[in-house]
N, C-alpha and C. Protein backbone atom coordinates (compact mmCIF):
# COMPACT_ATOMS: atom_id res chain seq x y z
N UNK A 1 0.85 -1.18 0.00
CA UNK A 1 0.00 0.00 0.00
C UNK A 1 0.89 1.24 0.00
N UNK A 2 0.66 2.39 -0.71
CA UNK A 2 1.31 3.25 -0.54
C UNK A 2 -0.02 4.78 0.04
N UNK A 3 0.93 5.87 0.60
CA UNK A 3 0.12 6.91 0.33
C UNK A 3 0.49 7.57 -0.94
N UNK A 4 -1.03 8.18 -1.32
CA UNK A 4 -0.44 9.01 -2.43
C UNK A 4 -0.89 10.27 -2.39
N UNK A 5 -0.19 11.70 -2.52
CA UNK A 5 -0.09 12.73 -1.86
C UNK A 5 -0.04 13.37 -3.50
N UNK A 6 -1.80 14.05 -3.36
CA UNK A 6 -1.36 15.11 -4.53
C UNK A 6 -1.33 16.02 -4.28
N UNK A 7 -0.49 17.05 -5.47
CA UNK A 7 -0.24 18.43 -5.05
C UNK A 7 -0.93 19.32 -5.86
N UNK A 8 -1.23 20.13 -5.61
CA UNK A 8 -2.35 21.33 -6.92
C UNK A 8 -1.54 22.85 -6.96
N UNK A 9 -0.81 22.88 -8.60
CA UNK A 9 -0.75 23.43 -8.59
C UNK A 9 -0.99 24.49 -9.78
N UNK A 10 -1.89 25.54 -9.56
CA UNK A 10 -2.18 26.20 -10.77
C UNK A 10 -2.11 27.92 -10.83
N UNK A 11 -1.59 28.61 -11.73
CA UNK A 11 -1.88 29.94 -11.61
C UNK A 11 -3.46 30.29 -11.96
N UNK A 12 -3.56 30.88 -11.79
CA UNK A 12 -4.95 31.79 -11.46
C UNK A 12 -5.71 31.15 -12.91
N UNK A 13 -5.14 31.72 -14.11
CA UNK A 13 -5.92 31.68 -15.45
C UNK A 13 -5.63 30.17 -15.57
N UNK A 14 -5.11 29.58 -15.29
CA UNK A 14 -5.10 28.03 -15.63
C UNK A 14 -5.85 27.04 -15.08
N UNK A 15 -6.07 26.05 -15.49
CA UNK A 15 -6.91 25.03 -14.59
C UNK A 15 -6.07 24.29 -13.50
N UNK A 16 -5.99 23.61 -12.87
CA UNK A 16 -5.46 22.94 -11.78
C UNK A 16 -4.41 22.02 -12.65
N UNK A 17 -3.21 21.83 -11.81
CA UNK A 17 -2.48 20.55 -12.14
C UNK A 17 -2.36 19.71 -11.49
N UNK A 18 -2.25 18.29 -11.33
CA UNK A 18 -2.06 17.24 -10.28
C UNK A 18 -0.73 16.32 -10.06
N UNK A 19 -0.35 16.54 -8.90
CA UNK A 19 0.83 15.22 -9.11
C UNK A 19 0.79 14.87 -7.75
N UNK A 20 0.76 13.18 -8.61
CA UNK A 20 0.34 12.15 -7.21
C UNK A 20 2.02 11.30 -7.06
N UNK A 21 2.24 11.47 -6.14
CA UNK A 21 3.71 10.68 -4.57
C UNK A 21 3.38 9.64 -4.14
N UNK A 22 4.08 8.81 -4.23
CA UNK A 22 3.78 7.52 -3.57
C UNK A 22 4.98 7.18 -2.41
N UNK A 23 4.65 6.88 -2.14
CA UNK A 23 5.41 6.62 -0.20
C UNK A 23 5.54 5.07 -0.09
N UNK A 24 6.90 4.77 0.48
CA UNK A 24 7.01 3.18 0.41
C UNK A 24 5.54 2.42 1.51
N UNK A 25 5.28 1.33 1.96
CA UNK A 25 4.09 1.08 2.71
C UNK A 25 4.88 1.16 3.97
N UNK A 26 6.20 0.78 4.56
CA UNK A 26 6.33 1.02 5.76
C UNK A 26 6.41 2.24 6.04
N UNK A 27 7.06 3.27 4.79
CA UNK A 27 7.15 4.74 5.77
C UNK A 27 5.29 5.26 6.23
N UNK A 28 4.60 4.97 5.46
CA UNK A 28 3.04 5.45 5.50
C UNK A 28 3.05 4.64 7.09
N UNK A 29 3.36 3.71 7.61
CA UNK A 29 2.86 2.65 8.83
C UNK A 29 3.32 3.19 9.69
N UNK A 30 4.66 4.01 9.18
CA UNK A 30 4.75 4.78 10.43
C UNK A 30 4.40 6.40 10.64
N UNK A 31 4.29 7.27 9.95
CA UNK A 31 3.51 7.83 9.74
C UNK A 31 1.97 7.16 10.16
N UNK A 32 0.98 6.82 10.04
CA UNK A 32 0.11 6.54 10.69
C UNK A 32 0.17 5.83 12.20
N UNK A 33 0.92 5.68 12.79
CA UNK A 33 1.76 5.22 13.59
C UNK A 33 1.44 6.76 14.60
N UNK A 34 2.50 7.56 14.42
CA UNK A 34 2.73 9.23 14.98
C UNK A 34 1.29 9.72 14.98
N UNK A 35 0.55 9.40 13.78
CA UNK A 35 -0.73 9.75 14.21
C UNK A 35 -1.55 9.60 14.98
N UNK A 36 -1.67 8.37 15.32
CA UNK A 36 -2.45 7.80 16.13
C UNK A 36 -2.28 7.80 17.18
N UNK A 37 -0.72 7.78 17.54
CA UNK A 37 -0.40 8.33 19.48
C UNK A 37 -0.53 9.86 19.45
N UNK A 38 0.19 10.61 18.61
CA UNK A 38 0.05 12.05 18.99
C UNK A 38 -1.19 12.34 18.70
N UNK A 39 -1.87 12.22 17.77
CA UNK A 39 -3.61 12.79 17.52
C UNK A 39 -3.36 14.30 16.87
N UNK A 40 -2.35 14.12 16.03
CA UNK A 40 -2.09 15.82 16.26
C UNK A 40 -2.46 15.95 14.90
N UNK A 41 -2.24 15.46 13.80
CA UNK A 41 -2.77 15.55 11.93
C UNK A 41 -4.19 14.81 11.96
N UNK A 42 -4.59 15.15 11.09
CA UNK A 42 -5.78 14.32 10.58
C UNK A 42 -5.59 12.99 10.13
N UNK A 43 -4.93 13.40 8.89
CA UNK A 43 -4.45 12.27 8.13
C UNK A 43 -2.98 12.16 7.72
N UNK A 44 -2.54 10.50 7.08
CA UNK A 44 -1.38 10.73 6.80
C UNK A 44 -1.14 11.94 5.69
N UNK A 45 -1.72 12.12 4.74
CA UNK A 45 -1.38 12.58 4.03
C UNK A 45 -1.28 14.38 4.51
N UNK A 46 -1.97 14.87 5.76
CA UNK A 46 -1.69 16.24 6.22
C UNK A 46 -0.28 16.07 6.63
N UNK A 47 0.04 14.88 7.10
CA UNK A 47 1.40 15.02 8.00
C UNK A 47 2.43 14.73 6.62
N UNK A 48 2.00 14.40 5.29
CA UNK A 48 3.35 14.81 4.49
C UNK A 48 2.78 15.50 3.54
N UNK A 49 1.99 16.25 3.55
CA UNK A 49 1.85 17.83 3.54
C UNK A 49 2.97 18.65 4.45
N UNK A 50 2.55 18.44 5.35
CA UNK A 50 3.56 19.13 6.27
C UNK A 50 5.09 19.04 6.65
N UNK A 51 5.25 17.69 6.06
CA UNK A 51 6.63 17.24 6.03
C UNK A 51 7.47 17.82 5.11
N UNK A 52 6.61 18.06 3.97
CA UNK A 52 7.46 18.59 2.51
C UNK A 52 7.44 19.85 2.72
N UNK A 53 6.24 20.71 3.14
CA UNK A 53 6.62 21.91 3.30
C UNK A 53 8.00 22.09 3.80
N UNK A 54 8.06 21.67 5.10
CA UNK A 54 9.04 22.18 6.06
C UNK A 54 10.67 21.78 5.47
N UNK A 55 10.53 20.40 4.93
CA UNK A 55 11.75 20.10 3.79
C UNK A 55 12.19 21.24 3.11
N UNK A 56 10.87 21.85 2.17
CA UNK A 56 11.26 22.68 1.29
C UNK A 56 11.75 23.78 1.88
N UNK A 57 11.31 24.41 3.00
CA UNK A 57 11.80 25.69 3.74
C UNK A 57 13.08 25.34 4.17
N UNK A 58 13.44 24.20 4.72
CA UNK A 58 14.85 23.82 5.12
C UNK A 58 15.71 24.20 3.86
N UNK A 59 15.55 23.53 2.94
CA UNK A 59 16.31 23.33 1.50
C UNK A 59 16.56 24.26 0.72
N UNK A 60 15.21 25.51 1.07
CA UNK A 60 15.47 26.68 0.76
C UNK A 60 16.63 27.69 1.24
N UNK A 61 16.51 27.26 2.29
CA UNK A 61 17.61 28.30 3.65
C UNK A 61 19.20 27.90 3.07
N UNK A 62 18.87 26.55 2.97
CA UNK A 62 20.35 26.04 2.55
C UNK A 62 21.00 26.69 1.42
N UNK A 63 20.02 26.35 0.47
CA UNK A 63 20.24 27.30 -1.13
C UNK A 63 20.36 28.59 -0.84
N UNK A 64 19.98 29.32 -0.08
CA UNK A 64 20.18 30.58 0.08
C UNK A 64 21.81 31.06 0.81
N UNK A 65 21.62 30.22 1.47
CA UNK A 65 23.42 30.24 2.23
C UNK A 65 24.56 29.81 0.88
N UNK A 66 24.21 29.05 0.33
CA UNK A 66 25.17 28.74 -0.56
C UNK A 66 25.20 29.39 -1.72
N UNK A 67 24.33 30.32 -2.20
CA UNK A 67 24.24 31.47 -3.02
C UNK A 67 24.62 32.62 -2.63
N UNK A 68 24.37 32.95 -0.84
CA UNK A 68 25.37 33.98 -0.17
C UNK A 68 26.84 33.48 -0.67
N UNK A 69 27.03 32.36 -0.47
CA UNK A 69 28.54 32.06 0.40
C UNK A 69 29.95 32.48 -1.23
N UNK A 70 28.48 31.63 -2.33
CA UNK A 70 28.99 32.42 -4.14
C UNK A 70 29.13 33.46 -3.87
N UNK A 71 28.64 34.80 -3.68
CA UNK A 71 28.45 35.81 -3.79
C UNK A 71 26.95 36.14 -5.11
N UNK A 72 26.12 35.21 -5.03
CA UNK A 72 25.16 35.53 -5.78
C UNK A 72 24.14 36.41 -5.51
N UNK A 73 23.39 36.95 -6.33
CA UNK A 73 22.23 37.77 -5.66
C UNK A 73 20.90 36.94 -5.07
N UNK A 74 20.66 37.47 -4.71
CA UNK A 74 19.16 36.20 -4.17
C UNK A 74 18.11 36.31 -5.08
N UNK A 75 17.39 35.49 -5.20
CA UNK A 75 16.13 35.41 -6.39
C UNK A 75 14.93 35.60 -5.25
């Protein structure tokens, strides 16, 4: 079993786009796992919602340090 986590993304004048993630079945077991003792997400799929966000903000910071560290301008 996997989860599958879509993402939507569309500008305004466009229609929606979809892309569906699939997750091995043990990482989802545990992930539903955290859920079920903490009570704190709804579902698995809020908690990797939330996982990727926070990835991406990490990954961002990083890229940003290493574009300082070039001497690049920031985008």
């Amino acid at each position: 079993m996997f989860l599958r986590y879509v993402l939507v993304i569309h500008k305004l004048d466009e229609s929606p786009k979809y892309t569906s993630v699939a997750f091995p079945t043990e990482m989802v077991e545990a992930i539903r796992d955290l859920i079920k003792e903490l009570k704190y997400w709804p579902s698995a799929s809020a908690f990797a919602r939330e996982a990727v966000l926070e990835k991406i903000r990490q990954e961002k910071a990083v890229l940003k340090e290493v574009r300082k560290a070039r001497g690049e301008k920031e985008i």
